[in-house]
C-alpha atoms as a PDB file:
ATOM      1  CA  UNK A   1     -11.916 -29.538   1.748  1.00  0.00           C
ATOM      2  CA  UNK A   2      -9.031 -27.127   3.297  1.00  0.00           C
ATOM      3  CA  UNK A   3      -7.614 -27.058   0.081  1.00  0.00           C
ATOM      4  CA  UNK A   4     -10.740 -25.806  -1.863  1.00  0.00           C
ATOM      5  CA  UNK A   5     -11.131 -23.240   0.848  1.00  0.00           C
ATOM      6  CA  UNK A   6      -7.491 -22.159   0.794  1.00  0.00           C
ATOM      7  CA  UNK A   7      -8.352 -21.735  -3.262  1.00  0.00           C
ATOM      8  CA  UNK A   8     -11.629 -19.922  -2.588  1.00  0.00           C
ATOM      9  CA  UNK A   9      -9.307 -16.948  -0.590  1.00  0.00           C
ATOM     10  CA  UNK A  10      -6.750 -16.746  -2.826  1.00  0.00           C
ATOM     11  CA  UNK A  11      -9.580 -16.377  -6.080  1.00  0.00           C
ATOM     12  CA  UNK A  12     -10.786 -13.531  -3.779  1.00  0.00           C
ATOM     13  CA  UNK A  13      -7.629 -11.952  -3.124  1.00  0.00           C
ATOM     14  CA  UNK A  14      -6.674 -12.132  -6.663  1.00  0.00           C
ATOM     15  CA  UNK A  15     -10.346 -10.617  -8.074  1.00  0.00           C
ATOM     16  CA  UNK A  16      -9.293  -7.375  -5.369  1.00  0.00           C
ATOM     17  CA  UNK A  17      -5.962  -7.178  -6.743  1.00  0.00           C
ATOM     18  CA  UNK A  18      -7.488  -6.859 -10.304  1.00  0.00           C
ATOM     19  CA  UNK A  19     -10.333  -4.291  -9.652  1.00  0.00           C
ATOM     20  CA  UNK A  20      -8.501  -1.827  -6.425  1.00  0.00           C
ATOM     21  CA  UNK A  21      -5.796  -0.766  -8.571  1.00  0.00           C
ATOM     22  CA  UNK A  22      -7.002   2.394  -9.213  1.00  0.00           C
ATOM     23  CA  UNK A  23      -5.416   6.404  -8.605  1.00  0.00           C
ATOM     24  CA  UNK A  24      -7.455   9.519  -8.645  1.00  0.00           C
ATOM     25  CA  UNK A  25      -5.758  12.702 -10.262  1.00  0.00           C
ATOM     26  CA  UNK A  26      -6.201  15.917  -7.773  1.00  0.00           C
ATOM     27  CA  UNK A  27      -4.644  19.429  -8.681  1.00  0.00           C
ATOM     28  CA  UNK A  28      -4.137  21.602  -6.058  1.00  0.00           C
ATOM     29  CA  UNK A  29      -5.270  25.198  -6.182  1.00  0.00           C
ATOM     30  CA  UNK A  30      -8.464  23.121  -6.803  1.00  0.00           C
ATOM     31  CA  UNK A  31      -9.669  25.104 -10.134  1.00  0.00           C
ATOM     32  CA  UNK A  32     -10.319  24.336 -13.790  1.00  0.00           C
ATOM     33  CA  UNK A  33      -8.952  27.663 -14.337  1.00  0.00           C
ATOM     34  CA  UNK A  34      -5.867  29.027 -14.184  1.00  0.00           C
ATOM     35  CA  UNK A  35      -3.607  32.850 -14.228  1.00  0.00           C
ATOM     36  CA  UNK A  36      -0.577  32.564 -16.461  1.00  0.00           C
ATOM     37  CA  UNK A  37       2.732  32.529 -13.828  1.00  0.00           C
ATOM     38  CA  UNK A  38       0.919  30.953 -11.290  1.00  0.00           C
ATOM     39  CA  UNK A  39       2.546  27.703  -9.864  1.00  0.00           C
ATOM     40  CA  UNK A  40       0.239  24.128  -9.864  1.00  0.00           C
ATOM     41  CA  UNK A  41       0.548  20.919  -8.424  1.00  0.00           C
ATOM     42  CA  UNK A  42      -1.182  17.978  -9.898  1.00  0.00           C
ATOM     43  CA  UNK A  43      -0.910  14.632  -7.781  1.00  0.00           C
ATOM     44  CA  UNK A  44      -1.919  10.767  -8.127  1.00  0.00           C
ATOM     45  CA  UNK A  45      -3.741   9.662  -5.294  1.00  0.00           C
ATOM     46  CA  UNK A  46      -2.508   5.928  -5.543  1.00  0.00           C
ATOM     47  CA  UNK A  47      -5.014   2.736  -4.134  1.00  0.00           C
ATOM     48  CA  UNK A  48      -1.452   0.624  -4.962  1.00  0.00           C
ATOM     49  CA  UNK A  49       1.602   2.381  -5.217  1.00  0.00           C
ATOM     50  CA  UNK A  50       3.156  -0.559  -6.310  1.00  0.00           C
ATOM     51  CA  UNK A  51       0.960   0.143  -9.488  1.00  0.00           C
ATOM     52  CA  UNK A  52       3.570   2.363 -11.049  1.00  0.00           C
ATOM     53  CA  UNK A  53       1.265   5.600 -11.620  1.00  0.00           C
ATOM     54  CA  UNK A  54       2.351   8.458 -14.115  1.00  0.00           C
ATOM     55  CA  UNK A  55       1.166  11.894 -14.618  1.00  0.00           C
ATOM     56  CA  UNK A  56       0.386  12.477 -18.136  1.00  0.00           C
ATOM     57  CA  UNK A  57      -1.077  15.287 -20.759  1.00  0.00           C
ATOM     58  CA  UNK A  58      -2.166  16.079 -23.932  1.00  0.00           C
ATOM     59  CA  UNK A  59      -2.059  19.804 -25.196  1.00  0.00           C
ATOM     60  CA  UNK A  60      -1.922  21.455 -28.314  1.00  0.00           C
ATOM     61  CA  UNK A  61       1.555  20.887 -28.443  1.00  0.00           C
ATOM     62  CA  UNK A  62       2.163  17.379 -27.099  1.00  0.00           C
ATOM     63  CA  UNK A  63       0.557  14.326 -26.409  1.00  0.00           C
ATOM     64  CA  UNK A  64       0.848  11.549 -23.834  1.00  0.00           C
ATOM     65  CA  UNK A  65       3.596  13.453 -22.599  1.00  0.00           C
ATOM     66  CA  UNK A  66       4.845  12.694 -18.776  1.00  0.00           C
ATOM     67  CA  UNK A  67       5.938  15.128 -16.288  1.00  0.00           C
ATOM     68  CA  UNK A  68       9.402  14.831 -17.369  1.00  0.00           C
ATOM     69  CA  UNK A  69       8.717  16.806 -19.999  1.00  0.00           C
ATOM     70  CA  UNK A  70       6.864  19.996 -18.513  1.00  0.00           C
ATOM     71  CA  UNK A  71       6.862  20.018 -15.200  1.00  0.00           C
ATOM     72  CA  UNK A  72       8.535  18.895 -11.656  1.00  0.00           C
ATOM     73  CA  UNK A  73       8.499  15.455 -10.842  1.00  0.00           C
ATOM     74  CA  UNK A  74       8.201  14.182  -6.969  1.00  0.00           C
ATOM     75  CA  UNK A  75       7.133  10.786  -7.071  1.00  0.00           C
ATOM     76  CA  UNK A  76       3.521  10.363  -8.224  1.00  0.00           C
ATOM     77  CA  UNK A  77       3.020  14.371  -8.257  1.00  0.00           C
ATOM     78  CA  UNK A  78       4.334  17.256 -10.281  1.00  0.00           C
ATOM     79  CA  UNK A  79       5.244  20.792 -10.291  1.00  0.00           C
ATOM     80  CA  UNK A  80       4.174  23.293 -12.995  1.00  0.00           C
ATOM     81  CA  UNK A  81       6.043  26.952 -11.762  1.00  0.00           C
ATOM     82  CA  UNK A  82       5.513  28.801 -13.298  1.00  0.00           C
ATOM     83  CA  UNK A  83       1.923  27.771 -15.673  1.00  0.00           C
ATOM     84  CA  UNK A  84       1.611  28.957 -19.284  1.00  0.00           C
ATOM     85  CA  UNK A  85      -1.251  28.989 -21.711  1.00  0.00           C
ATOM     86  CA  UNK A  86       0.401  26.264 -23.769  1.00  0.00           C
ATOM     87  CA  UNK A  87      -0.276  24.078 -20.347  1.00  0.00           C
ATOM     88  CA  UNK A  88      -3.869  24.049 -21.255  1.00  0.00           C
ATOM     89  CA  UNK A  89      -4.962  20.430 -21.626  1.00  0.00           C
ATOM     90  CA  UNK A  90      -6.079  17.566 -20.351  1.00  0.00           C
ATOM     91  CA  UNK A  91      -3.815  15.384 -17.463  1.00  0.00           C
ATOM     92  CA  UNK A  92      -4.343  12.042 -16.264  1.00  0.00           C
ATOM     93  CA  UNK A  93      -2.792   9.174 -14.407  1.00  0.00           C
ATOM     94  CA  UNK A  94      -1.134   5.995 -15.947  1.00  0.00           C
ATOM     95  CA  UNK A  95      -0.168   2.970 -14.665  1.00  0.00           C
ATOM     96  CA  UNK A  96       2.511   0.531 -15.977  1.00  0.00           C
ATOM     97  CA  UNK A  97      -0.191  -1.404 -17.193  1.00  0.00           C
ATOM     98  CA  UNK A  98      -2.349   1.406 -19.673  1.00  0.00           C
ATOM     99  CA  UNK A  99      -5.115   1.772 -16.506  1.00  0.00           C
ATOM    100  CA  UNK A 100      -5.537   5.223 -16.674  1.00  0.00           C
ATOM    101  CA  UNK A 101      -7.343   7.640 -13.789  1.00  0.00           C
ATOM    102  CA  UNK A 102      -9.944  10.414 -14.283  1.00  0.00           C
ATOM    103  CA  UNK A 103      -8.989  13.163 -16.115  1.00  0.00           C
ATOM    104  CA  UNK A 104      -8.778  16.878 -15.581  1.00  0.00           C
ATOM    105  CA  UNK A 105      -8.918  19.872 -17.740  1.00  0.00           C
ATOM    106  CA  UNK A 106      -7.060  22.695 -17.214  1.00  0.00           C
ATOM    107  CA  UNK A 107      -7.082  26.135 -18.700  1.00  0.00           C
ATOM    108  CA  UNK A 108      -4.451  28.723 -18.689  1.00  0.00           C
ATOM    109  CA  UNK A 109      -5.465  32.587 -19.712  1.00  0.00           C
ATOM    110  CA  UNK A 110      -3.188  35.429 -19.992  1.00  0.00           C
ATOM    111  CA  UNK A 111      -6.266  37.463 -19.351  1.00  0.00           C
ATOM    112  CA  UNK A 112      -7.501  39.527 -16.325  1.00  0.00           C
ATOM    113  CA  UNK A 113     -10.579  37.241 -15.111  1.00  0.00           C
ATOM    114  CA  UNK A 114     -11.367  33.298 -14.202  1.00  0.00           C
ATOM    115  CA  UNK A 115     -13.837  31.232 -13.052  1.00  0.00           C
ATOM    116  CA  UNK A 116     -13.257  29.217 -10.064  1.00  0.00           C
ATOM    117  CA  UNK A 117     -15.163  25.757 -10.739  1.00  0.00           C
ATOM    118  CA  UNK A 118     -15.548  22.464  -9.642  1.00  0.00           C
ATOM    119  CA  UNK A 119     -12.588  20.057 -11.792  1.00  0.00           C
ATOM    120  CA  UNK A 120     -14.101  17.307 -11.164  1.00  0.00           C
ATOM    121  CA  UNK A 121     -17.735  16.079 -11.178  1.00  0.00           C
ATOM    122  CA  UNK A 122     -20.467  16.831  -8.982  1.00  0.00           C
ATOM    123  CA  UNK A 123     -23.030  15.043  -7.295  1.00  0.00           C
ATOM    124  CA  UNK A 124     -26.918  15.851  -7.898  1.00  0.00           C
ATOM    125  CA  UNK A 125     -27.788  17.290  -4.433  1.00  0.00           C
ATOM    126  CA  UNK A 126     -24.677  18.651  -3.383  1.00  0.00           C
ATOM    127  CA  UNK A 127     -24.113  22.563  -3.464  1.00  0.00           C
ATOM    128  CA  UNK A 128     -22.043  23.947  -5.685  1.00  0.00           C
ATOM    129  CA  UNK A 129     -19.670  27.267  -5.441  1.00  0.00           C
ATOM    130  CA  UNK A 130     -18.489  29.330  -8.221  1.00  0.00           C
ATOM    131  CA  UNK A 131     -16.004  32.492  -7.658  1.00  0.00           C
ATOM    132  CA  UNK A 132     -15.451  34.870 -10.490  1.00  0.00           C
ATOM    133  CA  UNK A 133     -11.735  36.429  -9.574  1.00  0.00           C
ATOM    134  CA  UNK A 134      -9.374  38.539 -11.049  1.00  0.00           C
ATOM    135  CA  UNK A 135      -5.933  38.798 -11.021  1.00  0.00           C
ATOM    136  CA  UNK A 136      -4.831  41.475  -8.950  1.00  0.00           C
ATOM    137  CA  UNK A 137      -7.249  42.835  -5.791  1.00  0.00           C
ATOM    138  CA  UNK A 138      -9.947  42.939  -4.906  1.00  0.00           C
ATOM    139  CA  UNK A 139     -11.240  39.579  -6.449  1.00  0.00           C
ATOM    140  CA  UNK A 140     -14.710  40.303  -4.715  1.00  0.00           C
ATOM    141  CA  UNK A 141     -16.314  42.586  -7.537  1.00  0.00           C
ATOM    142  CA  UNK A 142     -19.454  42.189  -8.821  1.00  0.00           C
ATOM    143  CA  UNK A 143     -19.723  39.492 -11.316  1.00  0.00           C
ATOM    144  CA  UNK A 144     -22.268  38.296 -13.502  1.00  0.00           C
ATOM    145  CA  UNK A 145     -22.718  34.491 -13.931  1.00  0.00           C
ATOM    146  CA  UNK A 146     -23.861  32.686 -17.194  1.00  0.00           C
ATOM    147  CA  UNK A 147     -24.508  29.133 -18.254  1.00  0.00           C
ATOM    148  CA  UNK A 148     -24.695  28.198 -21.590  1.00  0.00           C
ATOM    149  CA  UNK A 149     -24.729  31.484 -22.566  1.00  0.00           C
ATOM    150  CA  UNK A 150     -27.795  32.962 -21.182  1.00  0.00           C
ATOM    151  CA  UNK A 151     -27.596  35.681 -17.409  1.00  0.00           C
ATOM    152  CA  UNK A 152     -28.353  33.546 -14.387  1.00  0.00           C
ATOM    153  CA  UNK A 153     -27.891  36.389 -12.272  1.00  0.00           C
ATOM    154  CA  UNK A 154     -25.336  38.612 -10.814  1.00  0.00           C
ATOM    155  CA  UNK A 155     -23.657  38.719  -7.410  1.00  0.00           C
ATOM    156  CA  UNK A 156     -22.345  41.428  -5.758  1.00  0.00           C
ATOM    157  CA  UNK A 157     -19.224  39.774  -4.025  1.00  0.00           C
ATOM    158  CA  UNK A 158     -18.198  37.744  -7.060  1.00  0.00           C
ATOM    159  CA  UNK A 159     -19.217  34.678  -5.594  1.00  0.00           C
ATOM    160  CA  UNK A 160     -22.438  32.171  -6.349  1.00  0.00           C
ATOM    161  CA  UNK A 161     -23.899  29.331  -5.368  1.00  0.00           C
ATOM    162  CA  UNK A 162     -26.148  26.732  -6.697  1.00  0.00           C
ATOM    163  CA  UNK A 163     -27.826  24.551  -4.196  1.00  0.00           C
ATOM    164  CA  UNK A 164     -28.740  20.586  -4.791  1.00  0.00           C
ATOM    165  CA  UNK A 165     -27.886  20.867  -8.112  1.00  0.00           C
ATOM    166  CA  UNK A 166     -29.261  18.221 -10.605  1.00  0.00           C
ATOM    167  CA  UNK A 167     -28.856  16.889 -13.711  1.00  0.00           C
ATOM    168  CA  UNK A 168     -30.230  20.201 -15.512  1.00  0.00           C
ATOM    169  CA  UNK A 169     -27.319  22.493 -14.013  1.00  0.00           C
ATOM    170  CA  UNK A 170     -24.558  20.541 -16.313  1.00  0.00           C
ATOM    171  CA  UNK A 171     -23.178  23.096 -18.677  1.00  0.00           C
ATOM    172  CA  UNK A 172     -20.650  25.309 -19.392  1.00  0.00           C
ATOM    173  CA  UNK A 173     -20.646  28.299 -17.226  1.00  0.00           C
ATOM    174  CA  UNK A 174     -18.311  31.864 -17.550  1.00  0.00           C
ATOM    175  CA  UNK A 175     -18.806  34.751 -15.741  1.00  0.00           C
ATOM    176  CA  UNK A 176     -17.866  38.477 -16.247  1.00  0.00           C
ATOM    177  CA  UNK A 177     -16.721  41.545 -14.514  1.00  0.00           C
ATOM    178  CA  UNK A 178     -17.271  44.709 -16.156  1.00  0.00           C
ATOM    179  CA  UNK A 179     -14.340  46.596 -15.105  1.00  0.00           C
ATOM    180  CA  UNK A 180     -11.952  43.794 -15.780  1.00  0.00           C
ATOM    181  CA  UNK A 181     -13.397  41.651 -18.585  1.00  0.00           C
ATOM    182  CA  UNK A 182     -14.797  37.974 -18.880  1.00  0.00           C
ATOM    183  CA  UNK A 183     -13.528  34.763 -17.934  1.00  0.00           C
ATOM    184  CA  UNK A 184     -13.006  31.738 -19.780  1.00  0.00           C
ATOM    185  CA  UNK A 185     -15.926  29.043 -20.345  1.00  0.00           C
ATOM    186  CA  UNK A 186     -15.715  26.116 -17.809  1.00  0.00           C
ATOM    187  CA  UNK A 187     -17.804  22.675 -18.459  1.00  0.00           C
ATOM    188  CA  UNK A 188     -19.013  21.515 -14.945  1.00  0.00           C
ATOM    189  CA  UNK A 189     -20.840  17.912 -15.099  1.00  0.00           C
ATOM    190  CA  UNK A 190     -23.374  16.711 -12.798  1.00  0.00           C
ATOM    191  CA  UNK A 191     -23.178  12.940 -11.784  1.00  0.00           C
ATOM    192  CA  UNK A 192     -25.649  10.595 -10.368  1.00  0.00           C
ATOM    193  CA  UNK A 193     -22.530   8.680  -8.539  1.00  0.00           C
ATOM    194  CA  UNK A 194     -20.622   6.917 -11.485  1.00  0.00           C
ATOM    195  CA  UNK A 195     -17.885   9.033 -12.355  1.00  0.00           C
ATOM    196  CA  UNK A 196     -16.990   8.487 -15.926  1.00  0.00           C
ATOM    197  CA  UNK A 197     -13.147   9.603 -16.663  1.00  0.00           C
ATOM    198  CA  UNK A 198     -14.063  10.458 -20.332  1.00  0.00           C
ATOM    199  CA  UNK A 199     -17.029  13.160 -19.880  1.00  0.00           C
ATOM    200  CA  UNK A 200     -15.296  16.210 -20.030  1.00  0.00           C
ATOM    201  CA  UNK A 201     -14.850  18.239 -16.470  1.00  0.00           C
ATOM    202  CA  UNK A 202     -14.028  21.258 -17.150  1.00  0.00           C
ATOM    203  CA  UNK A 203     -13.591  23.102 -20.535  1.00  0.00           C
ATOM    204  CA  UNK A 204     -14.135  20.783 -23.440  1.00  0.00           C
ATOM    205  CA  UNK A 205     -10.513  19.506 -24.525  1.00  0.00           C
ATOM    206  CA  UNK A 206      -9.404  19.112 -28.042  1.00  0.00           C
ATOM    207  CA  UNK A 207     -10.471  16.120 -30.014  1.00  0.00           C
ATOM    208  CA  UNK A 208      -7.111  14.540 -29.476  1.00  0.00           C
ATOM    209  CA  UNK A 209      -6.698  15.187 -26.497  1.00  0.00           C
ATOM    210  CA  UNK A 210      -9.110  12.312 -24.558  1.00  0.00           C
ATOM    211  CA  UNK A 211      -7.030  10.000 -22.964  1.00  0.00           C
ATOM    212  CA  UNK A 212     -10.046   7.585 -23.484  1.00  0.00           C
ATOM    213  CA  UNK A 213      -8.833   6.978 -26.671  1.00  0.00           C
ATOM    214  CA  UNK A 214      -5.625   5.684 -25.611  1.00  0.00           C
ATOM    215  CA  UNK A 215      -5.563   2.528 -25.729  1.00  0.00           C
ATOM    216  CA  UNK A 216      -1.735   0.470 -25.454  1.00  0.00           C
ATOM    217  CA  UNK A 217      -1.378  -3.661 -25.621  1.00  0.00           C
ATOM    218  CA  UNK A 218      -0.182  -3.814 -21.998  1.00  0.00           C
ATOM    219  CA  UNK A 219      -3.546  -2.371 -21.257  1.00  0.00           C
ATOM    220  CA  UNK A 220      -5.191  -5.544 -23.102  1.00  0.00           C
ATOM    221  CA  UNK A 221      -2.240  -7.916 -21.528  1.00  0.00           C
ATOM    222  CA  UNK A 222      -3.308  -6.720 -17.980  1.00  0.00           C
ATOM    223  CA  UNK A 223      -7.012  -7.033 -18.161  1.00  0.00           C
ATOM    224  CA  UNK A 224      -6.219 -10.776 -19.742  1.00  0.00           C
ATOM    225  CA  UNK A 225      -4.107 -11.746 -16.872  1.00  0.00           C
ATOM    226  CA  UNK A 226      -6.395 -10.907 -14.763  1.00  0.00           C
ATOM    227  CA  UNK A 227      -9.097 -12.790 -16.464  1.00  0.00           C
ATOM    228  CA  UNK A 228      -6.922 -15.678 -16.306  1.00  0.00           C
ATOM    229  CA  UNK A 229      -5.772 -15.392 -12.702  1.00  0.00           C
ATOM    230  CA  UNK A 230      -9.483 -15.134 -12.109  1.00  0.00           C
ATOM    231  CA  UNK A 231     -10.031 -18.360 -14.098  1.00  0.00           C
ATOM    232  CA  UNK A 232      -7.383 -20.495 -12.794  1.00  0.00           C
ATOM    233  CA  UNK A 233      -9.179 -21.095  -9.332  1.00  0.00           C
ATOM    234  CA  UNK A 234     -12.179 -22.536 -10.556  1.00  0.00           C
ATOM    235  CA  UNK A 235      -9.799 -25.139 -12.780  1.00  0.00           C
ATOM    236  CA  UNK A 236      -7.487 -25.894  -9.856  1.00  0.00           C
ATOM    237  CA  UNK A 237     -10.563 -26.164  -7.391  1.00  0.00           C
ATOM    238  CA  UNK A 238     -12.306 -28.591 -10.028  1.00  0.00           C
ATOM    239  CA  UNK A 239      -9.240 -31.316 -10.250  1.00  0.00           C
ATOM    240  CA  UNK A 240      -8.875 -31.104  -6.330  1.00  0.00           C
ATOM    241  CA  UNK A 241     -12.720 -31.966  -5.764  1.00  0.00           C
ATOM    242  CA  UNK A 242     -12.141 -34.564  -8.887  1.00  0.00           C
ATOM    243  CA  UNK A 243      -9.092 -36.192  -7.220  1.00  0.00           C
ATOM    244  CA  UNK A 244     -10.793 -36.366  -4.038  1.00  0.00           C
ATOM    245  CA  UNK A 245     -13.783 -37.890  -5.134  1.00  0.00           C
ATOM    246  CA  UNK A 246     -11.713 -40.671  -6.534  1.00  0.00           C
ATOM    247  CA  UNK A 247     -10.180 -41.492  -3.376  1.00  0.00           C
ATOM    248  CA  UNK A 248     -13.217 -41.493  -1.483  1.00  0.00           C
ATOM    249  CA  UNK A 249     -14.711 -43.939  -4.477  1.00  0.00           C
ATOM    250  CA  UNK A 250     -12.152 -46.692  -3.958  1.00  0.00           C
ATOM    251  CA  UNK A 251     -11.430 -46.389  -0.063  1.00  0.00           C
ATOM    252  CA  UNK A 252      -9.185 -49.846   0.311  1.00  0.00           C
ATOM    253  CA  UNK A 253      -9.225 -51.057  -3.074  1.00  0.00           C
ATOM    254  CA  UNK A 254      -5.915 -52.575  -4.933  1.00  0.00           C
ATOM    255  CA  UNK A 255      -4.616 -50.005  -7.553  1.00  0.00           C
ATOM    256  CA  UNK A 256      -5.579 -50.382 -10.900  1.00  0.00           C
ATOM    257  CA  UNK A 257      -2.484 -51.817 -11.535  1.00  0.00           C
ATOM    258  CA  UNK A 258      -2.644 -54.853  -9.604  1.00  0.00           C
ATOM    259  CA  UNK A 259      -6.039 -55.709 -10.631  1.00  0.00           C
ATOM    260  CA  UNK A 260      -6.308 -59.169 -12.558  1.00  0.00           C
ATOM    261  CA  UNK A 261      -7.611 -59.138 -15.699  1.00  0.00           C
ATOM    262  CA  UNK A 262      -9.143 -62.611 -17.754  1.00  0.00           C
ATOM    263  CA  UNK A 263      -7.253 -63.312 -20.756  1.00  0.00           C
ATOM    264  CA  UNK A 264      -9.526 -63.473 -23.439  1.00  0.00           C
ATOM    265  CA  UNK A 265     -10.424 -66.456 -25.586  1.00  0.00           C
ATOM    266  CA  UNK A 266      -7.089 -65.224 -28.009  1.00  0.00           C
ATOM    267  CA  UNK A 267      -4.741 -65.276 -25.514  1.00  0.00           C
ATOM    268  CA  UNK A 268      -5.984 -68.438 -24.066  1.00  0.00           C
ATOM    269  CA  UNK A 269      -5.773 -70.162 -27.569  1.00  0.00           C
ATOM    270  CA  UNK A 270      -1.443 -69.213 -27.866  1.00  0.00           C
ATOM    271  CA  UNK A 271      -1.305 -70.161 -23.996  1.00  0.00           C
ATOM    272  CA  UNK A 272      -2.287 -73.461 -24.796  1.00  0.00           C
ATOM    273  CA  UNK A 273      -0.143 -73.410 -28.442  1.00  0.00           C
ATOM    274  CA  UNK A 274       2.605 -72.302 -26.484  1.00  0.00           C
ATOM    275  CA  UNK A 275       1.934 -75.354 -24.043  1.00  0.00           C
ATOM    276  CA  UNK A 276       2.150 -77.326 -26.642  1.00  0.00           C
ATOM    277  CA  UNK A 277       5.309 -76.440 -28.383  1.00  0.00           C
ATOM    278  CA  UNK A 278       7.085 -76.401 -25.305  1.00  0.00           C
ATOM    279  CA  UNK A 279       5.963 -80.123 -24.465  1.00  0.00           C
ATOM    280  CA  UNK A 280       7.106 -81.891 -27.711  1.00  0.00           C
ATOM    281  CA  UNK A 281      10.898 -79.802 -27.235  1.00  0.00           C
ATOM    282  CA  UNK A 282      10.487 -81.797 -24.217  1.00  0.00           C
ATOM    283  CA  UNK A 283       9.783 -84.689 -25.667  1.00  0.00           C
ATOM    284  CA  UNK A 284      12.174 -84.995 -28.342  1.00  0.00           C
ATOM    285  CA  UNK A 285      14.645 -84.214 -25.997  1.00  0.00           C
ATOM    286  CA  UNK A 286      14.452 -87.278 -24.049  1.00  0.00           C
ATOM    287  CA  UNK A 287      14.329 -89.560 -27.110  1.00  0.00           C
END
């Protein structure tokens, strides 16, 4: 019974290893929008390093592209000094395996005003702050905030707040200044707890763009491995309890083996041929 229980720990440890290896994508100023020049830094937060994570886009101009290729790699985080409005996409985190990450939306203006939003989803209850700010100072003017299109209301320091939001704030929200101009449109979802890495979090990426819709055979490979290494416990567990039942069933026993067997009426009948044969050699022998 220390074996099955040896089996039962190592089915758990491999089930963790199969469902922990996750990373979370984090950019860092934390905004969906960006000013043209301005340097970014987008990093994996890894659960396994061992995992292999890569930072990946998809733009207008390139797709499943890794840092390599734009930016300033430093292990599982890159560089982007300085950010142009061709860097407007979606990034995401890969692993060696196809696991991907959530995803983040980025967008890059040349123009005078952004919106300072949430990239990633928020939870229903939690407050929410949105900054309308220009490029050059001050960047506490007052703004005027709209969702969907239609005037929430305007704030005399640029900034606004909406408390214990709920499902009804998701939308996509600008704002404008009037002596500068108007921002950008920014999506901002509103989750119940379940993140899902293919709503979009900021401004609504190009169709090709969703790294949802990647989808590579080592992906499949992985997830089948892990089915399997899943699996095998219950198998091995199965012929241990099998193989110790059978023990227990014939204690002191002979083997099967040594076990004697009646002949049957066949084998009796050429015994006694064969008995036969061999006593009139005999027999003719001595005459």
């Amino acid at each position: 019974m220390e074996g099955t229980s040896l089996l039962w720990l190592l089915f758990l440890i491999s089930l963790l290893s199969c469902t922990t290896n996750q990373a979370s994508l984090t950019v860092s100023p934390s905004s969906s929008q960006m000013f043209k020049g301005q340097s970014v830094s987008l990093s994996c937060e890894e659960d396994n390093s061992s995992a292999g994570w890569t930072l990946r886009r998809n733009t207008t101009r390139d797709t499943r592209t890794q840092c390599d290729d734009w930016g300033e790699p430093a292990g599982s985080s890159c560089t982007i000094s300085p950010i142009a409005t061709w860097d407007s996409g979606v990034y995401w985190c890969e692993s060696r395996e196809g696991a991907t990450s959530n995803t983040i939306n980025i967008s890059v203006t040349g123009g005078p005003v952004i919106l300072q939003s949430p990239v990633l989803p928020v939870m229903e209850g939690d407050d929410v702050s949105l900054h309308c700010k220009t490029k050059t100072p001050p960047s506490n003017l007052t703004a005027a905030f709209y969702k969907d299109g239609s005037l929430i209301r305007t704030e005399p320091t640029g900034h606004m707040t909406i408390h214990h939001v709920s499902r009804s704030d998701e939308g996509l929200y600008k704002c404008h200044i009037g002596s500068h101009g108007e921002s950008p449109p920014s999506w901002i979802t509103v989750t119940g707890g379940i993140l899902s890495a293919g709503k979009p979090t900021t401004t609504a990426p190009p169709t090709s763009a969703a790294p949802s819709t990647v989808s590579t055979p080592l992906q499949f490979v992985f997830r089948l491995l892990c089915h399997l290494v899943v699996f095998c416990p219950y198998c091995i567990s199965t012929v241990l309890m099998v193989s110790l039942y059978r023990q227990r069933a014939t204690g002191n026993n002979l083997p099967v083996s040594m076990v004697m067997i009646p002949p049957t009426q066949a084998e009796e009948g050429l015994d006694g041929d064969y008995d036969d044969v061999i006593g009139d050699v005999t027999t003719e022998h001595h005459f």
